[in-house]
PDB file of N, CA and C in Angstrom:
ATOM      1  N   UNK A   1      94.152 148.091 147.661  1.00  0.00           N
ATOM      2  CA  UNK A   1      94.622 149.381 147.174  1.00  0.00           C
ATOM      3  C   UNK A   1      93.603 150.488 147.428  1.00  0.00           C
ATOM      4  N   UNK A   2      92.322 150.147 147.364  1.00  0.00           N
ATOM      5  CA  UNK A   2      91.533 151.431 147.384  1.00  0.00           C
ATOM      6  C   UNK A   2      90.881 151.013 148.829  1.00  0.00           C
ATOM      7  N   UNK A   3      91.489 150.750 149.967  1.00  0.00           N
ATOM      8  CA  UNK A   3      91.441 151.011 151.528  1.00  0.00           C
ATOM      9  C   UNK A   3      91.770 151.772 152.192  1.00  0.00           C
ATOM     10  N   UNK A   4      91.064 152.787 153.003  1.00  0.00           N
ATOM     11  CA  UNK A   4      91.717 153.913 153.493  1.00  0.00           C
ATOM     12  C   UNK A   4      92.578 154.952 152.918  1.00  0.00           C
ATOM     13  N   UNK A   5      93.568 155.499 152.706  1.00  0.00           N
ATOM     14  CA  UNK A   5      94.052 156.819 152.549  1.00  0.00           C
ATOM     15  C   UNK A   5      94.670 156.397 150.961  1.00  0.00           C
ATOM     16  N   UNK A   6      94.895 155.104 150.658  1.00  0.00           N
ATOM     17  CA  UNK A   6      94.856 155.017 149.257  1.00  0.00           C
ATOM     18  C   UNK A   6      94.200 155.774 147.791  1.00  0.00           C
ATOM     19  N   UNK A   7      93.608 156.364 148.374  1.00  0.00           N
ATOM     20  CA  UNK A   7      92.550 157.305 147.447  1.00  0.00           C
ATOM     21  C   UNK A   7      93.354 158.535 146.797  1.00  0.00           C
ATOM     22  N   UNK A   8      94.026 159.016 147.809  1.00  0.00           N
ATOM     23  CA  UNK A   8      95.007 159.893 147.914  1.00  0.00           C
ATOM     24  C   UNK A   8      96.037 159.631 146.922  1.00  0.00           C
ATOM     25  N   UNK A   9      96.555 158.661 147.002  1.00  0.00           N
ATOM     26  CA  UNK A   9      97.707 157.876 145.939  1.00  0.00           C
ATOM     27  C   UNK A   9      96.879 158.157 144.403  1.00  0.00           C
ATOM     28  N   UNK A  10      96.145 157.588 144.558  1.00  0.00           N
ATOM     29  CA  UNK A  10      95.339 157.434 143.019  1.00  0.00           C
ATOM     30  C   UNK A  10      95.132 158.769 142.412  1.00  0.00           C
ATOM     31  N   UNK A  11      94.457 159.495 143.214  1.00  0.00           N
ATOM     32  CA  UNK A  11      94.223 160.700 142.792  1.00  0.00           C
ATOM     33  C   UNK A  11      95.131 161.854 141.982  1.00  0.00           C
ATOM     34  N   UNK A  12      96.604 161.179 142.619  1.00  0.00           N
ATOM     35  CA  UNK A  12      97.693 161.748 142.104  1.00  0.00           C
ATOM     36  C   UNK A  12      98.375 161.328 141.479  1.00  0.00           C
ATOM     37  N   UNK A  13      97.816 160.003 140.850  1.00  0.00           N
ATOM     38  CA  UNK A  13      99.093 158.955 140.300  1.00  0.00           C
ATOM     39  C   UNK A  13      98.391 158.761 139.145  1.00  0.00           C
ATOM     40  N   UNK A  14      97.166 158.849 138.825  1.00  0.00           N
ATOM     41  CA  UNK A  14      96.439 158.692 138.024  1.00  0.00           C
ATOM     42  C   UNK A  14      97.025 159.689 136.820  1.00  0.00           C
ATOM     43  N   UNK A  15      96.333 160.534 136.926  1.00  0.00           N
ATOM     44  CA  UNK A  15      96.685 162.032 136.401  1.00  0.00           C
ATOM     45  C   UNK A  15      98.529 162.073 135.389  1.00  0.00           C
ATOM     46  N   UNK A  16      99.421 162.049 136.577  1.00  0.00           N
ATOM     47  CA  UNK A  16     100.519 161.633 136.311  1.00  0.00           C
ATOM     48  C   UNK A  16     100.872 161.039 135.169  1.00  0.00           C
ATOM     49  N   UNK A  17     100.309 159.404 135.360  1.00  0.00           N
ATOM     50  CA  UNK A  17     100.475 158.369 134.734  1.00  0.00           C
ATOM     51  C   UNK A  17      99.834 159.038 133.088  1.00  0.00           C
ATOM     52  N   UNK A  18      98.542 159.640 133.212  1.00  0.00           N
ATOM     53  CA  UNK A  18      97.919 160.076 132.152  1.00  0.00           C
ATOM     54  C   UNK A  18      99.007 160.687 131.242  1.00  0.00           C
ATOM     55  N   UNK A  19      99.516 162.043 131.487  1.00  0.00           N
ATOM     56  CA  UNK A  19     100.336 163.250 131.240  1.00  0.00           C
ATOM     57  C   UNK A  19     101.771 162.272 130.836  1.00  0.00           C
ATOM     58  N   UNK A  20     102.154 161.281 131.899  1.00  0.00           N
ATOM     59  CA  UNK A  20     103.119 160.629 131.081  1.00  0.00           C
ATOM     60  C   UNK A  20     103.530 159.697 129.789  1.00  0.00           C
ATOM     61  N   UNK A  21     101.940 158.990 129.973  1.00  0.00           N
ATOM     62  CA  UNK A  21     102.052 158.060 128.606  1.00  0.00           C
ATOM     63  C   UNK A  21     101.780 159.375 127.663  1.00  0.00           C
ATOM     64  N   UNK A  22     100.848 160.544 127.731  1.00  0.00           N
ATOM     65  CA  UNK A  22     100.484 161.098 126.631  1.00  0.00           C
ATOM     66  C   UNK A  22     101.635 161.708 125.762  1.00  0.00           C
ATOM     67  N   UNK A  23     102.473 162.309 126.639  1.00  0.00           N
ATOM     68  CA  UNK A  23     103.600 162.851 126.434  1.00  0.00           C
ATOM     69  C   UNK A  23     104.984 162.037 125.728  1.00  0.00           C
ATOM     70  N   UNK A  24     104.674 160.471 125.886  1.00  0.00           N
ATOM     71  CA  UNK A  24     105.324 159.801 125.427  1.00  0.00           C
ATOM     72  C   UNK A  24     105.293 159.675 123.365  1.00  0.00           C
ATOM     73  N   UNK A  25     103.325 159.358 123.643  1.00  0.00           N
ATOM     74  CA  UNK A  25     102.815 158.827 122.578  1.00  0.00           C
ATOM     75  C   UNK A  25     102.619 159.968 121.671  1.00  0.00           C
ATOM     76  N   UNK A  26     102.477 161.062 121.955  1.00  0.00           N
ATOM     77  CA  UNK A  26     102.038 162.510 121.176  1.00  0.00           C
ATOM     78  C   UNK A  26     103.750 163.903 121.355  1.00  0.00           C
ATOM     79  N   UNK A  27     104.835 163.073 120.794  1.00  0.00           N
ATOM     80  CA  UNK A  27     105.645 163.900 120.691  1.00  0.00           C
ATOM     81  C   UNK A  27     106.330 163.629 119.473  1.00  0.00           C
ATOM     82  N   UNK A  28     106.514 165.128 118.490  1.00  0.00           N
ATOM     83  CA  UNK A  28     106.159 165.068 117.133  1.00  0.00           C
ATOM     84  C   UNK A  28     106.819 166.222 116.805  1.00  0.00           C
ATOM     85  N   UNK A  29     107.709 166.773 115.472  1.00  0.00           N
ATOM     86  CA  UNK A  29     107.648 167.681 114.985  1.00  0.00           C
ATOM     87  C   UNK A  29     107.365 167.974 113.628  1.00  0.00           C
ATOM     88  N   UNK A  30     107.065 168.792 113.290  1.00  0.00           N
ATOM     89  CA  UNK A  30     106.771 168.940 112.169  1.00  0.00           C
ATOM     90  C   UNK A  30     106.857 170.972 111.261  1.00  0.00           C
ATOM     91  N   UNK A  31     107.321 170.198 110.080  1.00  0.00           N
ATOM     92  CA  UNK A  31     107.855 171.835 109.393  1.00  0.00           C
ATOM     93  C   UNK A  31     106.684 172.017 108.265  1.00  0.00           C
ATOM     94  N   UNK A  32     105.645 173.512 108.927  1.00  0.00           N
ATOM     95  CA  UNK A  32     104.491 173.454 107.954  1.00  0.00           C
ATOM     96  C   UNK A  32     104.478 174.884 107.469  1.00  0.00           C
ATOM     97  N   UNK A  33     104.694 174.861 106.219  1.00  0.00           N
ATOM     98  CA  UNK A  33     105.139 176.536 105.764  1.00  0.00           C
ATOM     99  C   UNK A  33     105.562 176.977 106.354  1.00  0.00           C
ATOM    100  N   UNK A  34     106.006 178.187 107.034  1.00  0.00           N
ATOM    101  CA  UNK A  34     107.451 178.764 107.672  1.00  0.00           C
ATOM    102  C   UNK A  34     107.430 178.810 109.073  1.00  0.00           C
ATOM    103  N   UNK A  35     106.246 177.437 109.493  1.00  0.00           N
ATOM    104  CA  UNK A  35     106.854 177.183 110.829  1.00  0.00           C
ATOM    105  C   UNK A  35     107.351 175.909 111.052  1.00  0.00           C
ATOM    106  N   UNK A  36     108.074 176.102 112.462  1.00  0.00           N
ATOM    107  CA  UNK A  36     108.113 174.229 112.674  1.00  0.00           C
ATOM    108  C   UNK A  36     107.772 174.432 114.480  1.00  0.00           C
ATOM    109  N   UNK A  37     106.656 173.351 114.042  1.00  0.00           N
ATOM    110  CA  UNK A  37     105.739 173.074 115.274  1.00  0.00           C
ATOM    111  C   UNK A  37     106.309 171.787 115.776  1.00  0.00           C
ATOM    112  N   UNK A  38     106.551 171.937 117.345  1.00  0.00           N
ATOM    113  CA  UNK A  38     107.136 171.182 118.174  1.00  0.00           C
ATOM    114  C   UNK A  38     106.136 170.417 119.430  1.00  0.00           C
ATOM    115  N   UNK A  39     105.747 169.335 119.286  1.00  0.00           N
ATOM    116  CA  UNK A  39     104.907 168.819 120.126  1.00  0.00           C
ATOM    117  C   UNK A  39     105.423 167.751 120.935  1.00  0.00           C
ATOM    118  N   UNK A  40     104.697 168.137 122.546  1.00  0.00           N
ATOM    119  CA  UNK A  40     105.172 166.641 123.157  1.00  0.00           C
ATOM    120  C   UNK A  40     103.827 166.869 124.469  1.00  0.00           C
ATOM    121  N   UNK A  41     103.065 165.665 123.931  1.00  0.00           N
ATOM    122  CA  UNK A  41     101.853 166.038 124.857  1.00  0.00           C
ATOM    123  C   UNK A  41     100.792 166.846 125.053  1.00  0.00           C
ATOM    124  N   UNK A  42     100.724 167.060 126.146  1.00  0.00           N
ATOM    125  CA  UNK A  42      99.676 168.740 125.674  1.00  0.00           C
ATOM    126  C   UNK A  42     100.070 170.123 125.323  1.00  0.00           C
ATOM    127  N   UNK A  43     101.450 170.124 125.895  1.00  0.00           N
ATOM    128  CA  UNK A  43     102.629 170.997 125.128  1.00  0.00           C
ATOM    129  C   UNK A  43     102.923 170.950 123.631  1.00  0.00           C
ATOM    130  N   UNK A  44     102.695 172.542 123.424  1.00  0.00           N
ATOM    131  CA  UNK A  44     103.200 172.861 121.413  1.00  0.00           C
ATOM    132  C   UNK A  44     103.313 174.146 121.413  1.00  0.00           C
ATOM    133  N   UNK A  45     104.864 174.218 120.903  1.00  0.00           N
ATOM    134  CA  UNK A  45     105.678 175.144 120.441  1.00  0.00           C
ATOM    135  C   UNK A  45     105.683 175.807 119.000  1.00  0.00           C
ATOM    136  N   UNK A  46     105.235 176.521 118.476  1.00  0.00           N
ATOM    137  CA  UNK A  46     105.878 177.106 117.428  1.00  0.00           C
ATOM    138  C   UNK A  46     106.789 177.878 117.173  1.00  0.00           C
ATOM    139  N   UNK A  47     108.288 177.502 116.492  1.00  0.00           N
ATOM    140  CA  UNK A  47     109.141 178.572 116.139  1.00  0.00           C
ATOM    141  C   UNK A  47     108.751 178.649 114.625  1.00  0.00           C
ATOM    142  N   UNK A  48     109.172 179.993 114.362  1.00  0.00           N
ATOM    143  CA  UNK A  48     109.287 180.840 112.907  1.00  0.00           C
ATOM    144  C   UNK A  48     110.519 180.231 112.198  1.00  0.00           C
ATOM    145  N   UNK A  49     110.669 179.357 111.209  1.00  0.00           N
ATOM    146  CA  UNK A  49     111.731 179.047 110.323  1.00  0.00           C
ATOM    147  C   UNK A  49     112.573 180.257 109.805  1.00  0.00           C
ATOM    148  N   UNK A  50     112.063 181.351 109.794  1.00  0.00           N
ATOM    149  CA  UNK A  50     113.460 182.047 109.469  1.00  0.00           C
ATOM    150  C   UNK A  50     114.072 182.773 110.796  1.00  0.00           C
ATOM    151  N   UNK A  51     113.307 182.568 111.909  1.00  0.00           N
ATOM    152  CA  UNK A  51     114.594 182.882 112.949  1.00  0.00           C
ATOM    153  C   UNK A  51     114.835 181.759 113.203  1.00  0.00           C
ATOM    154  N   UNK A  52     115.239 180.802 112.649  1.00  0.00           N
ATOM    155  CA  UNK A  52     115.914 179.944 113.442  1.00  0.00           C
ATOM    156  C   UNK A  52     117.487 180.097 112.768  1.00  0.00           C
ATOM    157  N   UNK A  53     118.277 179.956 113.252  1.00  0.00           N
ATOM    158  CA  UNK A  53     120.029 180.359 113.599  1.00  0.00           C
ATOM    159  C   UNK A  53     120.841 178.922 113.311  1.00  0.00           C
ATOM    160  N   UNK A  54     120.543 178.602 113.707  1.00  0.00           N
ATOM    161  CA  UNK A  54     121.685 177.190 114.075  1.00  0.00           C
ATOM    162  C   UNK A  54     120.857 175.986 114.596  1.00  0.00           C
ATOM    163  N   UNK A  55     121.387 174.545 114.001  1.00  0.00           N
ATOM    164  CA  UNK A  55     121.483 173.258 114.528  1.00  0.00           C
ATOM    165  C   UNK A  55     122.426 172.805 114.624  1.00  0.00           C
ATOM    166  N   UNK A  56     122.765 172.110 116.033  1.00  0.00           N
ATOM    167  CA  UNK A  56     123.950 171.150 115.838  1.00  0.00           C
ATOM    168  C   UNK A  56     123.444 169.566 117.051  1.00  0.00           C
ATOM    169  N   UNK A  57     123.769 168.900 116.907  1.00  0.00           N
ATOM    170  CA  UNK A  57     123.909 167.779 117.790  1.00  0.00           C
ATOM    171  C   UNK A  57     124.394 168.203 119.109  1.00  0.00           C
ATOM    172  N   UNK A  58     123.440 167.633 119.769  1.00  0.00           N
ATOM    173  CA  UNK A  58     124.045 167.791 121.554  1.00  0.00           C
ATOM    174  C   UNK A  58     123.622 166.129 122.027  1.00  0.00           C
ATOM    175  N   UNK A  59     124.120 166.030 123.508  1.00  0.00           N
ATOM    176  CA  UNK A  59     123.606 165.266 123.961  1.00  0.00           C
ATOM    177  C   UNK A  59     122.619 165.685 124.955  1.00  0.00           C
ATOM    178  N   UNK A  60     122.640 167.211 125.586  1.00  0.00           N
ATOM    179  CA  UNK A  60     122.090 167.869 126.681  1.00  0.00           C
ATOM    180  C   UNK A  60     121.032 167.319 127.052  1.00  0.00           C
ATOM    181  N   UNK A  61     121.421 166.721 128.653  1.00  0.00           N
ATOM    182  CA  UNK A  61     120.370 166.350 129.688  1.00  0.00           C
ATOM    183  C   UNK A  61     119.173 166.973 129.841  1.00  0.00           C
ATOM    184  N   UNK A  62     118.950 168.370 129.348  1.00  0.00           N
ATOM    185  CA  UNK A  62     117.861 169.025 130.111  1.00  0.00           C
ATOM    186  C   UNK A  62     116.463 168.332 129.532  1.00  0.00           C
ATOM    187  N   UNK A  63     115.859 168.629 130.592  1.00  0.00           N
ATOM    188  CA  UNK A  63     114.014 168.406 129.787  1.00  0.00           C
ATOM    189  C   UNK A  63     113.801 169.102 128.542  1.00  0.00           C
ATOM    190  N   UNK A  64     113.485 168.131 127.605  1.00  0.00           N
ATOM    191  CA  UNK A  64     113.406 168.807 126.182  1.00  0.00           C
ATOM    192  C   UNK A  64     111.932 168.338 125.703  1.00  0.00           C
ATOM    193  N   UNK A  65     111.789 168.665 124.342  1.00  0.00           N
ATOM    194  CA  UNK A  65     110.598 168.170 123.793  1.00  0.00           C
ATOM    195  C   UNK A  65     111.028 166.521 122.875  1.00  0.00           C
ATOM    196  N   UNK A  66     111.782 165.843 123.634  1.00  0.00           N
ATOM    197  CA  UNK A  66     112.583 164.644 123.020  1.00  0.00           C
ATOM    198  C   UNK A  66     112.887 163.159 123.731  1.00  0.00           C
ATOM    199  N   UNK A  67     112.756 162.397 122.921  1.00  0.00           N
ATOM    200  CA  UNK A  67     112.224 161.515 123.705  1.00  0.00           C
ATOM    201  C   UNK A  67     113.525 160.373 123.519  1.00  0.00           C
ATOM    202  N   UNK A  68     114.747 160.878 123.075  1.00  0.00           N
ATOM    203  CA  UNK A  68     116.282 160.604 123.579  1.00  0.00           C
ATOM    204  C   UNK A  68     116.694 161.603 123.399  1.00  0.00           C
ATOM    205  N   UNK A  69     118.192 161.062 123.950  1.00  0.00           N
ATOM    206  CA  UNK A  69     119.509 162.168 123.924  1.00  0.00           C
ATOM    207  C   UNK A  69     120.459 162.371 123.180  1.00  0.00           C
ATOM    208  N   UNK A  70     120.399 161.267 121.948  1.00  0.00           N
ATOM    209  CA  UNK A  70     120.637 162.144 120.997  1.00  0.00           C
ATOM    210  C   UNK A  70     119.495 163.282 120.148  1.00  0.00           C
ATOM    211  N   UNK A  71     120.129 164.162 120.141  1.00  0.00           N
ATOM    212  CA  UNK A  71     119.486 165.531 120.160  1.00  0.00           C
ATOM    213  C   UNK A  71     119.869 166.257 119.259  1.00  0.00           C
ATOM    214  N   UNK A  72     118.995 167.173 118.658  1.00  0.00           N
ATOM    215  CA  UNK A  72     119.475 168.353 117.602  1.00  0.00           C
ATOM    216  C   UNK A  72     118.974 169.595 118.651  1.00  0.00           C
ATOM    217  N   UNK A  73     120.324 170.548 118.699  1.00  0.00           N
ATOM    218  CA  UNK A  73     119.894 171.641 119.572  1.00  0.00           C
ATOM    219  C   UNK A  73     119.242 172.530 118.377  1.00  0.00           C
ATOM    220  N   UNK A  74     118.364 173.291 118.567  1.00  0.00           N
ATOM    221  CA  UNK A  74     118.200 174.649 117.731  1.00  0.00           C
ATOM    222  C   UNK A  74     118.139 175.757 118.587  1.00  0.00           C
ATOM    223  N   UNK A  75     118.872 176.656 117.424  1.00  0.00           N
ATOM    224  CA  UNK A  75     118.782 178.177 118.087  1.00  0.00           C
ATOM    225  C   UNK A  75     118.284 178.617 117.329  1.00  0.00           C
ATOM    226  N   UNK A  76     117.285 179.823 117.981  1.00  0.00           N
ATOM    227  CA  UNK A  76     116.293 180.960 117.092  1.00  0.00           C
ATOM    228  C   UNK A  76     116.606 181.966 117.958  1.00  0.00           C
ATOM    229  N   UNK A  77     116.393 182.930 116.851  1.00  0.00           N
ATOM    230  CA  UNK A  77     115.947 184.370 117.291  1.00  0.00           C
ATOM    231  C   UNK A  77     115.421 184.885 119.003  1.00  0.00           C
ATOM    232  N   UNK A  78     114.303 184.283 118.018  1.00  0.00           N
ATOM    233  CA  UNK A  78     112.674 184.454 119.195  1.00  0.00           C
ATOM    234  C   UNK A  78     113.278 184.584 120.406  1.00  0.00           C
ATOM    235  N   UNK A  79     113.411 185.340 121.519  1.00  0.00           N
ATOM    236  CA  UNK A  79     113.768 185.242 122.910  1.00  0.00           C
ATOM    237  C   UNK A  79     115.374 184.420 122.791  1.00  0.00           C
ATOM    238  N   UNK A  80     116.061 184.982 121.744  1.00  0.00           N
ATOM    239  CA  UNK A  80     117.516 183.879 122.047  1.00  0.00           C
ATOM    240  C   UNK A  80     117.163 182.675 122.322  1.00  0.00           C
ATOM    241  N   UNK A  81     116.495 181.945 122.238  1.00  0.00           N
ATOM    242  CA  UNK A  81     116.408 180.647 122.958  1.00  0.00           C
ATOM    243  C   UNK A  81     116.800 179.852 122.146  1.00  0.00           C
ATOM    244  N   UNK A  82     116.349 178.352 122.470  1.00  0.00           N
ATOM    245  CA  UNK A  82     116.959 177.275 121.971  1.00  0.00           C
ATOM    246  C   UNK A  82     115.877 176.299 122.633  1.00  0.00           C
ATOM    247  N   UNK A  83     115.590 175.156 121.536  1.00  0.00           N
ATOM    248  CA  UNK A  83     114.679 173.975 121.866  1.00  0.00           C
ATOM    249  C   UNK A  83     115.634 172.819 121.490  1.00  0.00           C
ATOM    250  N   UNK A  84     115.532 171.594 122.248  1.00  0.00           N
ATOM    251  CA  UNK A  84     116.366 170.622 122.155  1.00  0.00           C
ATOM    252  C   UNK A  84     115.186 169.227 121.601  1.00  0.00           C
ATOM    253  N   UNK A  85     115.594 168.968 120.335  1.00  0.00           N
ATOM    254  CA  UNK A  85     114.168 167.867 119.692  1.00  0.00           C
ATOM    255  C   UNK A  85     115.117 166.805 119.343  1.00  0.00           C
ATOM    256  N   UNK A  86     114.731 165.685 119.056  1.00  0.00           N
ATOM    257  CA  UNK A  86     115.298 164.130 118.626  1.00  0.00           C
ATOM    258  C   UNK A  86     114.133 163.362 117.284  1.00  0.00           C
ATOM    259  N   UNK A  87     114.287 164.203 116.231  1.00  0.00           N
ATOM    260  CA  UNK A  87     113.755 163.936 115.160  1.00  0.00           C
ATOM    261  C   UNK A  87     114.320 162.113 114.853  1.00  0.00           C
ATOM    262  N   UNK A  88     113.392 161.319 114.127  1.00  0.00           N
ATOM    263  CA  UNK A  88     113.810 160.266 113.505  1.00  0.00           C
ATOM    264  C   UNK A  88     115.250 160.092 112.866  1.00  0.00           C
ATOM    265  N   UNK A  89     114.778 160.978 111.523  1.00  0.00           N
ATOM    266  CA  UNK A  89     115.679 161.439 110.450  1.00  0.00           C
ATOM    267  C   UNK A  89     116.500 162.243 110.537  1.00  0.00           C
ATOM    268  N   UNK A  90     117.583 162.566 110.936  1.00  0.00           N
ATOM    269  CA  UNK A  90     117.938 163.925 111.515  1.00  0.00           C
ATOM    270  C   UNK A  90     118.391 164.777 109.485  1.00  0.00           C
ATOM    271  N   UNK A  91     118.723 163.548 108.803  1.00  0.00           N
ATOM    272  CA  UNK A  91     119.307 164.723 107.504  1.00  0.00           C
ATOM    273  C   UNK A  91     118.072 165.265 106.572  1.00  0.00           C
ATOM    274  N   UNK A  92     116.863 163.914 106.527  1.00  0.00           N
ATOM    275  CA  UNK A  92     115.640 164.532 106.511  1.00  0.00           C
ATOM    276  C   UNK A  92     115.079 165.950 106.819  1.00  0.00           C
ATOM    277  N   UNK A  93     114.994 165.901 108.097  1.00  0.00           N
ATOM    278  CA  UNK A  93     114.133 167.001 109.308  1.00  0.00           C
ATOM    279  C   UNK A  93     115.036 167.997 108.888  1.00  0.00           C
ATOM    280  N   UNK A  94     116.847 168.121 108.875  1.00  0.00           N
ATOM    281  CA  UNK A  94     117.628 169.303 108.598  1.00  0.00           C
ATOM    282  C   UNK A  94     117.095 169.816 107.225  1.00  0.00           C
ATOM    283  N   UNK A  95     117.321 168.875 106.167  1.00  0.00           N
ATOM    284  CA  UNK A  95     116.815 169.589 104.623  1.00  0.00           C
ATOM    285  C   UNK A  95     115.463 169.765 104.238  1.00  0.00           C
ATOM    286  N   UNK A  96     114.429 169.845 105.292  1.00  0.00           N
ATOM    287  CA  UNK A  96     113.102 170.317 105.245  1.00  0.00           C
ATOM    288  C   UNK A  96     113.148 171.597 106.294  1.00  0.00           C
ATOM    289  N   UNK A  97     114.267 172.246 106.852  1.00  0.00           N
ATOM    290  CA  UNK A  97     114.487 173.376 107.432  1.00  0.00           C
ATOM    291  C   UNK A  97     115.048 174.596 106.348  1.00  0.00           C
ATOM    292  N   UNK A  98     116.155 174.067 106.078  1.00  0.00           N
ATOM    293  CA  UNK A  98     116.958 174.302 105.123  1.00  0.00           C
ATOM    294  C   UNK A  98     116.196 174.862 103.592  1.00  0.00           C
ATOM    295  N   UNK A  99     114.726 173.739 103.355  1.00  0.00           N
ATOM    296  CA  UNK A  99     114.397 174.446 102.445  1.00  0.00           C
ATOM    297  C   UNK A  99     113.855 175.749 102.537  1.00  0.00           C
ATOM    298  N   UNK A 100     113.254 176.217 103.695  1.00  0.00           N
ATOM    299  CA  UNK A 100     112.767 177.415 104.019  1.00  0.00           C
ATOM    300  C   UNK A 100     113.568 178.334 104.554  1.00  0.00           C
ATOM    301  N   UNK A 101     114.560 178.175 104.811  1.00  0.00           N
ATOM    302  CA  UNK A 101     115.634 179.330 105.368  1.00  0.00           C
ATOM    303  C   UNK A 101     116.997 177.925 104.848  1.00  0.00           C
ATOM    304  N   UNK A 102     117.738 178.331 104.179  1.00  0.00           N
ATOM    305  CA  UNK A 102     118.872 178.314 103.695  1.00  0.00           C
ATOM    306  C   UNK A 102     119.708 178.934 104.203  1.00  0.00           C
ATOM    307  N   UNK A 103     120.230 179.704 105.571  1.00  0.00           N
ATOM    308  CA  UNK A 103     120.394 180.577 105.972  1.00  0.00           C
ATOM    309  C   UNK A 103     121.157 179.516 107.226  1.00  0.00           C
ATOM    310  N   UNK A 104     120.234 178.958 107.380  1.00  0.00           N
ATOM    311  CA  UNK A 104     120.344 177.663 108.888  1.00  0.00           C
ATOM    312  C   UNK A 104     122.163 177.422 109.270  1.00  0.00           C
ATOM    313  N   UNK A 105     122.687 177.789 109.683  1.00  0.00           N
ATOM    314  CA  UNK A 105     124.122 176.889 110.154  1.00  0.00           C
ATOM    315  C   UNK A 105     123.764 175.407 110.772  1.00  0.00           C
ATOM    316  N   UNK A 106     124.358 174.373 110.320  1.00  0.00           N
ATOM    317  CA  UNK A 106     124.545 173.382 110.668  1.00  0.00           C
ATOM    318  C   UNK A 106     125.808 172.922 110.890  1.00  0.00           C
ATOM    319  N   UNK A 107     125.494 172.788 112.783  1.00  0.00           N
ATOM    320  CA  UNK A 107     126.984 172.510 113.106  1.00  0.00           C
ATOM    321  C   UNK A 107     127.261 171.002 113.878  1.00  0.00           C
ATOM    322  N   UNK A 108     128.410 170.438 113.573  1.00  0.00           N
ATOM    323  CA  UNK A 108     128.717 169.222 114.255  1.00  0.00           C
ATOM    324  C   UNK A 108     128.235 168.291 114.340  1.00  0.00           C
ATOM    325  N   UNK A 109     127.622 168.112 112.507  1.00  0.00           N
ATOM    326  CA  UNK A 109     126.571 166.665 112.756  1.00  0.00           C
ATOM    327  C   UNK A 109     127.805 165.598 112.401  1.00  0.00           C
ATOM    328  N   UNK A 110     127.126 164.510 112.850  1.00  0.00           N
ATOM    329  CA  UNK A 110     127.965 163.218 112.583  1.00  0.00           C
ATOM    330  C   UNK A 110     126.867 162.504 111.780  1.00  0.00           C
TER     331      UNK A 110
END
C-alpha cells in the first residue's frame, strides 16, 4: 500500500475517513436556554428558540445534521430556513422546545 503513488491515496483518504467517523460519533443536539445547538462533527449550528416556527416529520434525503431519515424538519425565522435533525426522543426533544417557545406548531407527528 505505501509503494509508489499510494501516498496520494492516503493523503486523501485519511483525512476523509477522520471527518467521517467524527461526524458520525459527535452529532448531538441540544436545547440550552433559548438556544438549540445543533452539532454534527466539526460543524455547530445555533438557532434562537423563539424563531423557530414549526416541526414536523419528514423523511427528506438531503444532507442534514442527522444521522437517519427519520427526521424532524424545523423551520425558523433566521434566513427562512430550515434544519433537518433525528433526535432520539422525538416527544422528549419536542417538549423541551415547546417549553421555551410554546408558540412552536407541531405538524404531522406520528
Amino acid at each position: 500500500m505505501f509503494t509508489g503513488r499510494d501516498y496520494i491515496t492516503l493523503v486523501f483518504t485519511v483525512p476523509l475517513a477522520f471527518f467521517m467517523i467524527w461526524g458520525w460519533f459527535k452529532t448531538g443536539y441540544e436545547v440550552k436556554d433559548d438556544l438549540l445547538i445543533i452539532y454534527s462533527g466539526p460543524l455547530k449550528k445555533k438557532v434562537l428558540l423563539k424563531e423557530i416556527k414549526s416541526v414536523k416529520q419528514t423523511k427528506n434525503p438531503l444532507a442534514a445534521y442527522a444521522l437517519s431519515l427519520d427526521r424532524l424538519e424545523i423551520v425558523y425565522i433566521s434566513d427562512y430556513s430550515m434544519a433537518l435533525i433525528s433526535p432520539k426522543n422525538w416527544g422528549n426533544f419536542i417538549t423541551a422546545l415547546k417549553r421555551v417557545n410554546p408558540k412552536i406548531e407541531v405538524v404531522d407527528l406520528q
